[in-house]
PDB file of N, CA and C in Angstrom:
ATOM      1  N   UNK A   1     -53.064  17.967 -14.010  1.00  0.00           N
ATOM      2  CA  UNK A   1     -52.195  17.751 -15.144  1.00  0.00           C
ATOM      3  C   UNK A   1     -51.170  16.679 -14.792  1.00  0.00           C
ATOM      4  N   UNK A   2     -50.818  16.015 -15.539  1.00  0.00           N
ATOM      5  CA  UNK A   2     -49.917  14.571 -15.546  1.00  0.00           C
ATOM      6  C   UNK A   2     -48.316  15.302 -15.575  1.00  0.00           C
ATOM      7  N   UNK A   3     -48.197  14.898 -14.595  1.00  0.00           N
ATOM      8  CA  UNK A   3     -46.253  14.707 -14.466  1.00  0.00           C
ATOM      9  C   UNK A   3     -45.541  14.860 -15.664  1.00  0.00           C
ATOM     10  N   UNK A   4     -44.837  15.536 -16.560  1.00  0.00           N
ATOM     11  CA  UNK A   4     -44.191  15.041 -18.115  1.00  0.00           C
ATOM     12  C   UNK A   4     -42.764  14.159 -17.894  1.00  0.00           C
ATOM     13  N   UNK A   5     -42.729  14.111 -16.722  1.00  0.00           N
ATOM     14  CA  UNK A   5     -41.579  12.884 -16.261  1.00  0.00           C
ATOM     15  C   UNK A   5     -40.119  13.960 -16.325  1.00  0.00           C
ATOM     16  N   UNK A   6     -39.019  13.390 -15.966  1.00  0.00           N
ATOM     17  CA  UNK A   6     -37.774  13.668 -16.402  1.00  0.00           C
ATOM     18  C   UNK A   6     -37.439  14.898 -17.571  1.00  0.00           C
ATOM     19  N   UNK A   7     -36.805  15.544 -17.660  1.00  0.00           N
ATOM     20  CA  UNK A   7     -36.489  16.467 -19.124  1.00  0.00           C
ATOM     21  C   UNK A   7     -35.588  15.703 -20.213  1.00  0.00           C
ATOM     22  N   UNK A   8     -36.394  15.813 -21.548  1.00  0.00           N
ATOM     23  CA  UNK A   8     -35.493  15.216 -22.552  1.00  0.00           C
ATOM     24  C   UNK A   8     -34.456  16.056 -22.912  1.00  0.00           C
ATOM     25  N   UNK A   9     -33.113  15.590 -23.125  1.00  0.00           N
ATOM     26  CA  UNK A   9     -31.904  16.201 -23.280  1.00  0.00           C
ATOM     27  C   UNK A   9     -32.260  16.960 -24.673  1.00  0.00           C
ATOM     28  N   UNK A  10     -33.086  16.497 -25.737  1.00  0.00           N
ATOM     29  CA  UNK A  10     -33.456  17.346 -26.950  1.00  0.00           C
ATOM     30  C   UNK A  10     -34.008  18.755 -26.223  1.00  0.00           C
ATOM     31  N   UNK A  11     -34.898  18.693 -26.038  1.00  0.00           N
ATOM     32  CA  UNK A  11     -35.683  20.184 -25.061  1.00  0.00           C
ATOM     33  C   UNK A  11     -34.334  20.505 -24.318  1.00  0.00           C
ATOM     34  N   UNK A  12     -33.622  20.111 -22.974  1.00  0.00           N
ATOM     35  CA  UNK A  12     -32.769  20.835 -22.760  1.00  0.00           C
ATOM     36  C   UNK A  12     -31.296  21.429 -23.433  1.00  0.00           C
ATOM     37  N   UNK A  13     -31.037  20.519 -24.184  1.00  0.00           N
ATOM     38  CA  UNK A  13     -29.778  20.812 -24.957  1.00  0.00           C
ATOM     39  C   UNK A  13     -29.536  20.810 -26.034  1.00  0.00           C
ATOM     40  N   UNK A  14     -30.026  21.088 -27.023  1.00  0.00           N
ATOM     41  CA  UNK A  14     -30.279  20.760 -28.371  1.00  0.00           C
ATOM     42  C   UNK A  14     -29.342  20.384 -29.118  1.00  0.00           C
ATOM     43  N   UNK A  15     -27.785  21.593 -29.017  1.00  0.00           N
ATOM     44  CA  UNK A  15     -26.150  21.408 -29.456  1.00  0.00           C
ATOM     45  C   UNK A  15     -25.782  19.911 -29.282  1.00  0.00           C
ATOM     46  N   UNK A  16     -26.342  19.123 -27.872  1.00  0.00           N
ATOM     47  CA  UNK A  16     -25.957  17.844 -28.030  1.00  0.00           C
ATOM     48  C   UNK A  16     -26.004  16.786 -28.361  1.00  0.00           C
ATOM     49  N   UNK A  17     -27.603  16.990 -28.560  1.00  0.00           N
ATOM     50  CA  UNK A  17     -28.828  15.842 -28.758  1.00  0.00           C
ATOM     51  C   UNK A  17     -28.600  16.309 -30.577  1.00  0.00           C
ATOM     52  N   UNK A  18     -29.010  16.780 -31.153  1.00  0.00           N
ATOM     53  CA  UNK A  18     -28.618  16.651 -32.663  1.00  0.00           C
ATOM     54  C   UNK A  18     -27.336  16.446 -33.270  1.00  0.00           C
ATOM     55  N   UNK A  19     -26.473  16.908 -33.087  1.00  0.00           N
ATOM     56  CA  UNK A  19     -25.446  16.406 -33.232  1.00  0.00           C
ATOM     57  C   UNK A  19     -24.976  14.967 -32.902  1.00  0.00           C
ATOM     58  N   UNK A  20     -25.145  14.519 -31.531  1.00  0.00           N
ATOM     59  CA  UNK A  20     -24.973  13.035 -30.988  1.00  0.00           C
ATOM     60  C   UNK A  20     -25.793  12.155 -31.956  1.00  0.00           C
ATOM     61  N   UNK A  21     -26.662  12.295 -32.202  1.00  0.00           N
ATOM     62  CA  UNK A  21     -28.035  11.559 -33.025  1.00  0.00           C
ATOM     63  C   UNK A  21     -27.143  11.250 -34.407  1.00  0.00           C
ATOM     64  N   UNK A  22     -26.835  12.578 -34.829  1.00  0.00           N
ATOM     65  CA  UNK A  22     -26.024  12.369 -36.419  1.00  0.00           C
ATOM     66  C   UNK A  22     -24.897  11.767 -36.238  1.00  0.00           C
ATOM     67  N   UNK A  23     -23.747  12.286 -35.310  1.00  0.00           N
ATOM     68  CA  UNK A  23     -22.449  11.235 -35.088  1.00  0.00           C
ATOM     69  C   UNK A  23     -22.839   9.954 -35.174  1.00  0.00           C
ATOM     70  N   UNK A  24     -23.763   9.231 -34.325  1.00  0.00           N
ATOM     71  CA  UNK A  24     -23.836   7.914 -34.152  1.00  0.00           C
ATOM     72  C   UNK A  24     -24.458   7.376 -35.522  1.00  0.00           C
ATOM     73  N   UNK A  25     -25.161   7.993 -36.202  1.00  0.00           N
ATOM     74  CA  UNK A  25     -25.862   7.289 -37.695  1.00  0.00           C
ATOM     75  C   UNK A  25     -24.322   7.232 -39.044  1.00  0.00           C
ATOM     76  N   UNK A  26     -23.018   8.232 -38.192  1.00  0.00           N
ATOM     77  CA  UNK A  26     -22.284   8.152 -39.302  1.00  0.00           C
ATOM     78  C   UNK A  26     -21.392   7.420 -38.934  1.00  0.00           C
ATOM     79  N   UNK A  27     -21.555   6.444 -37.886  1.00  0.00           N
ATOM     80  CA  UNK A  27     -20.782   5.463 -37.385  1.00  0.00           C
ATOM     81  C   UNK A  27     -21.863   4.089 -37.392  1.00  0.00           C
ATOM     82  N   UNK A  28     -22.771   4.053 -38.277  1.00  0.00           N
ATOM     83  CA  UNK A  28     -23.107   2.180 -38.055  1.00  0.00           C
ATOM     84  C   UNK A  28     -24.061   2.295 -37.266  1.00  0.00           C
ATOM     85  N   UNK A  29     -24.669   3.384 -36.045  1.00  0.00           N
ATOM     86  CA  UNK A  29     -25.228   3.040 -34.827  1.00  0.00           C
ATOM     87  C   UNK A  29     -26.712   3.339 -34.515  1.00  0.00           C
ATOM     88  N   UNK A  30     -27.405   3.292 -35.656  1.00  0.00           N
ATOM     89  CA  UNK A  30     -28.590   3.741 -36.393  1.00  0.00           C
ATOM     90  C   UNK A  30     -29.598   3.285 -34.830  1.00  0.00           C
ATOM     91  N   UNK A  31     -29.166   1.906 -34.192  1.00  0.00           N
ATOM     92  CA  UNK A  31     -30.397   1.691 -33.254  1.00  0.00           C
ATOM     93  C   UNK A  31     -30.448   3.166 -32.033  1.00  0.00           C
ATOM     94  N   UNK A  32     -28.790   3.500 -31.799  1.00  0.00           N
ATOM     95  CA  UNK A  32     -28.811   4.397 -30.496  1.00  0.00           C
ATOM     96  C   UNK A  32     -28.808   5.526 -30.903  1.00  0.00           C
ATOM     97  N   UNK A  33     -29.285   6.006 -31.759  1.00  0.00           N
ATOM     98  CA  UNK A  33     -29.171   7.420 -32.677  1.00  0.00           C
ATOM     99  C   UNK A  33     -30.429   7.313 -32.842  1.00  0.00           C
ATOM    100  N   UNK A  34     -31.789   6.529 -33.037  1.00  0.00           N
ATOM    101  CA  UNK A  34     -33.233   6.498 -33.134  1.00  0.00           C
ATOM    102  C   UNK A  34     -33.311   6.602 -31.352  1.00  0.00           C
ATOM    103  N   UNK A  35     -32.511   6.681 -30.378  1.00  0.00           N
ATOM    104  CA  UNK A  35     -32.977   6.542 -28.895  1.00  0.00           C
ATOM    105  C   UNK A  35     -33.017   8.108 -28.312  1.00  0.00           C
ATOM    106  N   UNK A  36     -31.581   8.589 -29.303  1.00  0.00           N
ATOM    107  CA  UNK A  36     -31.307   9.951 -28.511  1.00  0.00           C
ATOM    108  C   UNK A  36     -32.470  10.968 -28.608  1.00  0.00           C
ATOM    109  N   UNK A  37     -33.604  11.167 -29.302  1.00  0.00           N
ATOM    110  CA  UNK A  37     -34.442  12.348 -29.338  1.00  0.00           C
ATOM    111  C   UNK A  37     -35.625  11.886 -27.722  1.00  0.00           C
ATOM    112  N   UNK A  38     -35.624  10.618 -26.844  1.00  0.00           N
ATOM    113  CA  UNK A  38     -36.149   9.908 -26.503  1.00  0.00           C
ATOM    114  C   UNK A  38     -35.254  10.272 -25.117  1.00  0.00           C
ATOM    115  N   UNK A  39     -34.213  10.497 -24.850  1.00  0.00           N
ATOM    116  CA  UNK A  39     -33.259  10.250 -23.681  1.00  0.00           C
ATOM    117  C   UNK A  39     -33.460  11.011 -22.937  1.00  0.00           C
ATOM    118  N   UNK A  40     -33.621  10.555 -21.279  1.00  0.00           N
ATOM    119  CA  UNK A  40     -34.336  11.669 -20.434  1.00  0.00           C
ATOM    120  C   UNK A  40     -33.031  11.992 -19.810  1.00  0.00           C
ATOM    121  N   UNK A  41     -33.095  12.833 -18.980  1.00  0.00           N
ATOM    122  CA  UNK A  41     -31.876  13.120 -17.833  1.00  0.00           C
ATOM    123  C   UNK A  41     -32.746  12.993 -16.575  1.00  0.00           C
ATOM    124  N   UNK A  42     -32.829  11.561 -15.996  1.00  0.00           N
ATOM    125  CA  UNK A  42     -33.284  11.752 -14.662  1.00  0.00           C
ATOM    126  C   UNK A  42     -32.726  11.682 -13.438  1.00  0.00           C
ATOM    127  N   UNK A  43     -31.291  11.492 -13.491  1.00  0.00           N
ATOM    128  CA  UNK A  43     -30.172  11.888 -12.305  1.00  0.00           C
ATOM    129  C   UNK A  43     -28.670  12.582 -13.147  1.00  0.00           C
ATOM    130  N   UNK A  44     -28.332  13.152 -11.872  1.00  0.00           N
ATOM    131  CA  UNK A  44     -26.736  13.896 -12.853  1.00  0.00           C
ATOM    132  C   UNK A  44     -25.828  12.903 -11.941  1.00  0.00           C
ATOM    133  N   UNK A  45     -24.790  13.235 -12.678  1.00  0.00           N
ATOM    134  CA  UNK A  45     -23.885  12.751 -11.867  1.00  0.00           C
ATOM    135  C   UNK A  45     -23.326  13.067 -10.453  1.00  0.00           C
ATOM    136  N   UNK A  46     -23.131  12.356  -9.581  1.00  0.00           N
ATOM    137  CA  UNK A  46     -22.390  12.934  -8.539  1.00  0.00           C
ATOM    138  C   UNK A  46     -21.571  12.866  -7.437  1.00  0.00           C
ATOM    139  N   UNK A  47     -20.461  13.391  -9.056  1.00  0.00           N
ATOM    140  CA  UNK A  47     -18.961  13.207  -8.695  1.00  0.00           C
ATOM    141  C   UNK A  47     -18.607  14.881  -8.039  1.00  0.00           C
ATOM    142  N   UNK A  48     -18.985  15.711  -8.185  1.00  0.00           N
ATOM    143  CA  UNK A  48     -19.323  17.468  -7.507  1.00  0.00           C
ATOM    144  C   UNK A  48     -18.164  18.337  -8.531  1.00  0.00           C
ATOM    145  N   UNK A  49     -17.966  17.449  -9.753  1.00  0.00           N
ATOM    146  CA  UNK A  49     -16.647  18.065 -10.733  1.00  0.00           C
ATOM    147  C   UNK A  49     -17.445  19.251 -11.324  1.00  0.00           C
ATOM    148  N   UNK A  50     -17.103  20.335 -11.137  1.00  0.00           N
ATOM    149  CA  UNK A  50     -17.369  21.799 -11.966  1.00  0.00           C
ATOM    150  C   UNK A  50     -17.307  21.686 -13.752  1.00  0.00           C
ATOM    151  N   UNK A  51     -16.535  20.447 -14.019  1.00  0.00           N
ATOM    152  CA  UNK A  51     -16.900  20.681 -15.250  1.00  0.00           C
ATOM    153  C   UNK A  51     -17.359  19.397 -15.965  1.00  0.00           C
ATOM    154  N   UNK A  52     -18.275  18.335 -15.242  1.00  0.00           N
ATOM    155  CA  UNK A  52     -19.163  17.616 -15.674  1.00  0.00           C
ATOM    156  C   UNK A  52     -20.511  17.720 -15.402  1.00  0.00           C
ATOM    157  N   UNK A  53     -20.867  17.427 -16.483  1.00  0.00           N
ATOM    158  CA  UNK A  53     -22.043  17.003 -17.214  1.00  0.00           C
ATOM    159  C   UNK A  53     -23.106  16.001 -17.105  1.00  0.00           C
ATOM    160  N   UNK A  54     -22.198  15.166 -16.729  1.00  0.00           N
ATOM    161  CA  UNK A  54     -22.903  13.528 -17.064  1.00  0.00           C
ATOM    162  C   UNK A  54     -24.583  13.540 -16.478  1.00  0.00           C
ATOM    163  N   UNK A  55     -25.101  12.068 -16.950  1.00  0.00           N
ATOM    164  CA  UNK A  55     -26.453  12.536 -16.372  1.00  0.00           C
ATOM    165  C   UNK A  55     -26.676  10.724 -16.782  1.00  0.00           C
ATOM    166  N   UNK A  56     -28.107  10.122 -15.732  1.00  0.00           N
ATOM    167  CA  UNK A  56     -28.525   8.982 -15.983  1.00  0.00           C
ATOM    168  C   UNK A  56     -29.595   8.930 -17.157  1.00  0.00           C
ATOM    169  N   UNK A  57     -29.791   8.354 -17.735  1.00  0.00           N
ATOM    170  CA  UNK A  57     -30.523   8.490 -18.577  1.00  0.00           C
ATOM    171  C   UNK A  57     -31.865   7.484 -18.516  1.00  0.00           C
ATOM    172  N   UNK A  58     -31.995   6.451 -17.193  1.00  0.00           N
ATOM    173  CA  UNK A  58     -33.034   5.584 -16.699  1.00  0.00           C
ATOM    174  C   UNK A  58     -32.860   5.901 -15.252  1.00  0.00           C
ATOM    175  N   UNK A  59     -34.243   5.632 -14.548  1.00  0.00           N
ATOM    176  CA  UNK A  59     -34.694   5.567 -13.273  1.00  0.00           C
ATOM    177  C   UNK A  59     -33.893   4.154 -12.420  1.00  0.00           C
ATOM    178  N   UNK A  60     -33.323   3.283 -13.518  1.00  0.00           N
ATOM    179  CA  UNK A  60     -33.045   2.049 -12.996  1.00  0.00           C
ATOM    180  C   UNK A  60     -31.440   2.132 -12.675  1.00  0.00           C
ATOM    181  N   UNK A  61     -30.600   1.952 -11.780  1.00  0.00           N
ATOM    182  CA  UNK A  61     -29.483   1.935 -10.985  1.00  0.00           C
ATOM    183  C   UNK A  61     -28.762   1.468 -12.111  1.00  0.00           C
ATOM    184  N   UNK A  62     -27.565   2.015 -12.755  1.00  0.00           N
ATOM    185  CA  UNK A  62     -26.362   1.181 -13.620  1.00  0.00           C
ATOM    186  C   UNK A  62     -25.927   0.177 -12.694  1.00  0.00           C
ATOM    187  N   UNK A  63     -25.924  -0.729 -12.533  1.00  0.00           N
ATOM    188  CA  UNK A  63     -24.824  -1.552 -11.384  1.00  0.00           C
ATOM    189  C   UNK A  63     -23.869  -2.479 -12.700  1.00  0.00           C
ATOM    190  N   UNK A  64     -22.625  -2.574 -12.152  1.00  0.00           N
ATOM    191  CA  UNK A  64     -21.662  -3.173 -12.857  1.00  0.00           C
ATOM    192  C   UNK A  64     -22.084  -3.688 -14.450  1.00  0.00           C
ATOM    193  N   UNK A  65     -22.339  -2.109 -14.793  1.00  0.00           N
ATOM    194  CA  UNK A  65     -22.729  -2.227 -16.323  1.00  0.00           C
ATOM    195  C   UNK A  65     -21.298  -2.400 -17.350  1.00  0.00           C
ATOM    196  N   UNK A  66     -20.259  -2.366 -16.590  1.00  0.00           N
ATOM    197  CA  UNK A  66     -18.604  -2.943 -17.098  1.00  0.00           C
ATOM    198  C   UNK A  66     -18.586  -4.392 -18.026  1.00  0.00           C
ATOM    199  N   UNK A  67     -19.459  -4.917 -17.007  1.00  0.00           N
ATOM    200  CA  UNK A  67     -19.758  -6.402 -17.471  1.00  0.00           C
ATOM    201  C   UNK A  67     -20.596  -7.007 -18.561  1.00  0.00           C
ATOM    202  N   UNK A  68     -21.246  -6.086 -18.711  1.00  0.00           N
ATOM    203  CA  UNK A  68     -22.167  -6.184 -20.076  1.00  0.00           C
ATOM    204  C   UNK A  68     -22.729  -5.510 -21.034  1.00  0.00           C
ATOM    205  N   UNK A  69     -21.582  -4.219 -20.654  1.00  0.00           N
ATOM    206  CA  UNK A  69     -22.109  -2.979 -21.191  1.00  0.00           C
ATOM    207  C   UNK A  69     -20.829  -2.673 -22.245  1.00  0.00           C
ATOM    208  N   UNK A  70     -20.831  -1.754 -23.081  1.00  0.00           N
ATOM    209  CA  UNK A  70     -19.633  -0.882 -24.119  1.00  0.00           C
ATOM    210  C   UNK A  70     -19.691   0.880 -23.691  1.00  0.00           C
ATOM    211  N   UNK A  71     -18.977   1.004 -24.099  1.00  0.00           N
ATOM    212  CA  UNK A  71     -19.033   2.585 -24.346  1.00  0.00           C
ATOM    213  C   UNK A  71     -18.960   2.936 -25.852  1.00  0.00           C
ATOM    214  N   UNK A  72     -19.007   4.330 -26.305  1.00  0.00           N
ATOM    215  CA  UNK A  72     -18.919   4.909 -27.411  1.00  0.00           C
ATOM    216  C   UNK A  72     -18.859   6.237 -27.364  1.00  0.00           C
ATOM    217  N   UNK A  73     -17.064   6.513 -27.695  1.00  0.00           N
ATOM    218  CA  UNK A  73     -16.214   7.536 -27.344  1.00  0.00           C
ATOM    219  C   UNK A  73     -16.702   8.647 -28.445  1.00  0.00           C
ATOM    220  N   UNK A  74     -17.125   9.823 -28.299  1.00  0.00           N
ATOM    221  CA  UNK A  74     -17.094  11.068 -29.199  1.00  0.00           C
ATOM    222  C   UNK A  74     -15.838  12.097 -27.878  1.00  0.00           C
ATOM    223  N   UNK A  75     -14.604  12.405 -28.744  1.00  0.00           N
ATOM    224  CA  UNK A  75     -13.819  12.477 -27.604  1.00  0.00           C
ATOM    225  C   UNK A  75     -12.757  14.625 -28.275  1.00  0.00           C
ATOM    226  N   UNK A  76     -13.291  14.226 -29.954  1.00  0.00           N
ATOM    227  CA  UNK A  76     -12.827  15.231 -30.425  1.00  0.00           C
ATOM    228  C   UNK A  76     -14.292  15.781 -31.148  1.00  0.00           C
ATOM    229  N   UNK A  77     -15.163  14.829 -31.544  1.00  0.00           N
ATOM    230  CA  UNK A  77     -16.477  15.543 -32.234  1.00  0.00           C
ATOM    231  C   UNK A  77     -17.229  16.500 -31.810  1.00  0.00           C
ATOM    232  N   UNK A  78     -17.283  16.916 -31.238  1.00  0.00           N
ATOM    233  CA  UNK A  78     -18.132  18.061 -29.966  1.00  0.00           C
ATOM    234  C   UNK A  78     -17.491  18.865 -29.596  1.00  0.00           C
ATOM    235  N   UNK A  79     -18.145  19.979 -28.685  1.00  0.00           N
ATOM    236  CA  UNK A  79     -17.210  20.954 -28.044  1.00  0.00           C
ATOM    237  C   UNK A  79     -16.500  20.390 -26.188  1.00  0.00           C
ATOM    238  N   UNK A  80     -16.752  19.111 -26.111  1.00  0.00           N
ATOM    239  CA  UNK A  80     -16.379  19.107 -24.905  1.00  0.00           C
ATOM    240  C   UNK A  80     -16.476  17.431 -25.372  1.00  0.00           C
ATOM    241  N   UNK A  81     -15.946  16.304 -24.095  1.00  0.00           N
ATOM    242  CA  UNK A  81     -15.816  15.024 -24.406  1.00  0.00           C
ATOM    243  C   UNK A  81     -17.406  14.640 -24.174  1.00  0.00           C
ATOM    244  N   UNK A  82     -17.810  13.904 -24.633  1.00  0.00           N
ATOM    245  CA  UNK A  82     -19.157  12.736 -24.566  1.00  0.00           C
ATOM    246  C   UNK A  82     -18.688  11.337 -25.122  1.00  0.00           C
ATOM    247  N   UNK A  83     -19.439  10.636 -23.564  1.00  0.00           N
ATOM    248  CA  UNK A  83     -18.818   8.872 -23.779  1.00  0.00           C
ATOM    249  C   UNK A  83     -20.468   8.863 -23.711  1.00  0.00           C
ATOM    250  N   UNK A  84     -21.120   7.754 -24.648  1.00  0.00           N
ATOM    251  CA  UNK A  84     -21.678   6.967 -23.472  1.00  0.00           C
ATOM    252  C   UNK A  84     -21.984   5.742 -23.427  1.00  0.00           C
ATOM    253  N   UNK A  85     -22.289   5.418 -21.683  1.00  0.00           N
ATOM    254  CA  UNK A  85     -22.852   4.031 -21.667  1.00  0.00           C
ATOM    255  C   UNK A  85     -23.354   3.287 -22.233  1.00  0.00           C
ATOM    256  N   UNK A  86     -23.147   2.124 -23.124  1.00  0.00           N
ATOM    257  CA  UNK A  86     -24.569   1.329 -23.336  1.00  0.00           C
ATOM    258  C   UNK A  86     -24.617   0.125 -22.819  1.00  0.00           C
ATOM    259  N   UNK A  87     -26.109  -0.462 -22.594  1.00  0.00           N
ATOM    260  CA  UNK A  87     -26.096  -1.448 -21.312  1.00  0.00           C
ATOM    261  C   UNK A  87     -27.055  -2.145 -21.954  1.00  0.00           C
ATOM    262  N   UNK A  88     -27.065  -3.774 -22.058  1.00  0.00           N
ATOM    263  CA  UNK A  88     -28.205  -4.295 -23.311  1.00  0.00           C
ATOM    264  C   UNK A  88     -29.080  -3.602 -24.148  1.00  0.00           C
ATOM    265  N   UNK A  89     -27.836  -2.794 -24.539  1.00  0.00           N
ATOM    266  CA  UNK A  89     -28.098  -2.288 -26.262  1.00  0.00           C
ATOM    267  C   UNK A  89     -29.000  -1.309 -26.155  1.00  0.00           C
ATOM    268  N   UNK A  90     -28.772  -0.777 -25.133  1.00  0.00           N
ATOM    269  CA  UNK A  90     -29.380   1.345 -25.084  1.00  0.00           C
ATOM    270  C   UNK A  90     -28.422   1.811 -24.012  1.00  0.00           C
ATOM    271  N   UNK A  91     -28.913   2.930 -24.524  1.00  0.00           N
ATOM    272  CA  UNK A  91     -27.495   4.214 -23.595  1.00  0.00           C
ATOM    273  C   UNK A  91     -28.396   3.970 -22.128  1.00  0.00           C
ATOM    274  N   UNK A  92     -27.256   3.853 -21.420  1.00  0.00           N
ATOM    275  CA  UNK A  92     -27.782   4.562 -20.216  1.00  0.00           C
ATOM    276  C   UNK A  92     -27.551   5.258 -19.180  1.00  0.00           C
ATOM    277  N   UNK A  93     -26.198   5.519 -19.637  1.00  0.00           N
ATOM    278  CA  UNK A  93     -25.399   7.014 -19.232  1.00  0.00           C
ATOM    279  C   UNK A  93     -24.925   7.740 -20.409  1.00  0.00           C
ATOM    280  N   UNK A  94     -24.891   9.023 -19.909  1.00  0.00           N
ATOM    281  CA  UNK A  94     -24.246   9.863 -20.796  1.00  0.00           C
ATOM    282  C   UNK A  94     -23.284  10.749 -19.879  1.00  0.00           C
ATOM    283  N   UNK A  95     -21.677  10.415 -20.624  1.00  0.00           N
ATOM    284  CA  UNK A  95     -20.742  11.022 -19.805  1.00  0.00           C
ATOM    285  C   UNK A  95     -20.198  12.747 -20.900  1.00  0.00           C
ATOM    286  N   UNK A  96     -20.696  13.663 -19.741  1.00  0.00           N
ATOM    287  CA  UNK A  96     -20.135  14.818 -20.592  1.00  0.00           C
ATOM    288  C   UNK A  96     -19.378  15.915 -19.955  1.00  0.00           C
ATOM    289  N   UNK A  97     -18.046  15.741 -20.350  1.00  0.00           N
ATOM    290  CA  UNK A  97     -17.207  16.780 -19.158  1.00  0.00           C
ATOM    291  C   UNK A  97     -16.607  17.602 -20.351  1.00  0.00           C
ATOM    292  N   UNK A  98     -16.342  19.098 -19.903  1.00  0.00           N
ATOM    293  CA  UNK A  98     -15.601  20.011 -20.131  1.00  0.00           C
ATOM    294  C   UNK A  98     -16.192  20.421 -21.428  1.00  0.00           C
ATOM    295  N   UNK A  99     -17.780  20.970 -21.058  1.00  0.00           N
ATOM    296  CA  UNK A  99     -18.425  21.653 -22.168  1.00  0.00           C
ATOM    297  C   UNK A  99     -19.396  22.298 -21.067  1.00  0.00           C
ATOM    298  N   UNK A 100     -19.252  23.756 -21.094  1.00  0.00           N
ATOM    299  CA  UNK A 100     -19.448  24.353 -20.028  1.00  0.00           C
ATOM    300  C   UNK A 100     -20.949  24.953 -19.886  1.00  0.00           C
ATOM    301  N   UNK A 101     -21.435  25.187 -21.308  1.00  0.00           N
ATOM    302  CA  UNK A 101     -22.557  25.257 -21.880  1.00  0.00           C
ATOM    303  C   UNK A 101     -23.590  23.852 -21.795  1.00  0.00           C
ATOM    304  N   UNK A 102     -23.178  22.964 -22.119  1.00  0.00           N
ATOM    305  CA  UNK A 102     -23.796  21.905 -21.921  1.00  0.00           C
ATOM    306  C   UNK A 102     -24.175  21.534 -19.999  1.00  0.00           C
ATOM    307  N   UNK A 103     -23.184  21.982 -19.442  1.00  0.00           N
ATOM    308  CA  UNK A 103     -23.564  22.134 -17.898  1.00  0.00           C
ATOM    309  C   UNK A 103     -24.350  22.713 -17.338  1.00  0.00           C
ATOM    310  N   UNK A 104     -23.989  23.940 -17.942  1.00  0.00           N
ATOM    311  CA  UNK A 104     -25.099  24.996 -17.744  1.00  0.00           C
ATOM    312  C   UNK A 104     -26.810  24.368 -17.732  1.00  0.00           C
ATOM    313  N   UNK A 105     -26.663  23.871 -19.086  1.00  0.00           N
ATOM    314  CA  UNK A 105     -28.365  23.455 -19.353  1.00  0.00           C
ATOM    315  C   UNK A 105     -28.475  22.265 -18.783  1.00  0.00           C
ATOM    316  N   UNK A 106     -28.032  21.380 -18.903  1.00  0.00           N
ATOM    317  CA  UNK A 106     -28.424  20.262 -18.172  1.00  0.00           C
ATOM    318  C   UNK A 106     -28.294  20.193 -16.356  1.00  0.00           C
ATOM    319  N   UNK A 107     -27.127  20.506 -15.888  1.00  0.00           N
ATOM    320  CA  UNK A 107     -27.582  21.208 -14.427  1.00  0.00           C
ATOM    321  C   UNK A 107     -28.605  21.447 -13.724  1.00  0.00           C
ATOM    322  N   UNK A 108     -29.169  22.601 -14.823  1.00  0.00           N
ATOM    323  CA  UNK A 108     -30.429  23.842 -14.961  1.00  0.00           C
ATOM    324  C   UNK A 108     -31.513  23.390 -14.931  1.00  0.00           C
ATOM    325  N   UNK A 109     -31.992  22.361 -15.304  1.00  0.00           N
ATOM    326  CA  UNK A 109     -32.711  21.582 -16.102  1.00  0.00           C
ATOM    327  C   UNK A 109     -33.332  20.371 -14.949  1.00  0.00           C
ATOM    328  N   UNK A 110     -31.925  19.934 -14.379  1.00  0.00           N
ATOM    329  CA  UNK A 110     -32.384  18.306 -13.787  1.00  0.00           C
ATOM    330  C   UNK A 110     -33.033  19.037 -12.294  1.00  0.00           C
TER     331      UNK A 110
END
């Protein structure tokens, strides 16, 4: 049987991945809102904070994605903060701290 790769944050987290999908379509952002049902978690973060989340969302290294990259703050929409990365025009981090549930599964998961 074939590898199914990485876990999609839809299968692991659902509270975040539908919701995130709809925030971003009610802000203009229709291309990165068609990405999120698609977004894998294939590294977490690791900063060793008890109450993040975050996770890579490509196999390929962010390096000084400052420089050519944006963010896009959901900071009160959710039950906990979510930023994320985008880096020639797809996410490729997702920053999620102080949603404890969302840790839980994605943690669990990677």
């Amino acid at each position: 049987m074939a590898d199914p790769g990485p876990p999609l944050l839809a299968d692991v987290f659902p509270p975040l991945a539908e919701p995130l999908a709809e925030l971003l379509r009610e802000r203009g952002e229709d291309a990165l809102a068609a990405e999120v049902p698609q977004l894998r978690i294939h590294a977490l973060c690791t900063c060793g904070l008890d109450v993040c989340a975050s996770f890579h969302t490509s196999s390929r290294p962010m390096r000084r994605w400052w420089r050519r990259g944006r963010q896009v703050a959901f900071l009160t929409e959710l039950p906990g903060e979510v930023v994320l990365d985008v880096v020639g025009g797809s996410i490729a981090y997702v920053e999620v701290t102080g949603w404890a549930e969302a840790r839980r599964a994605i943690v669990g998961a990677a």
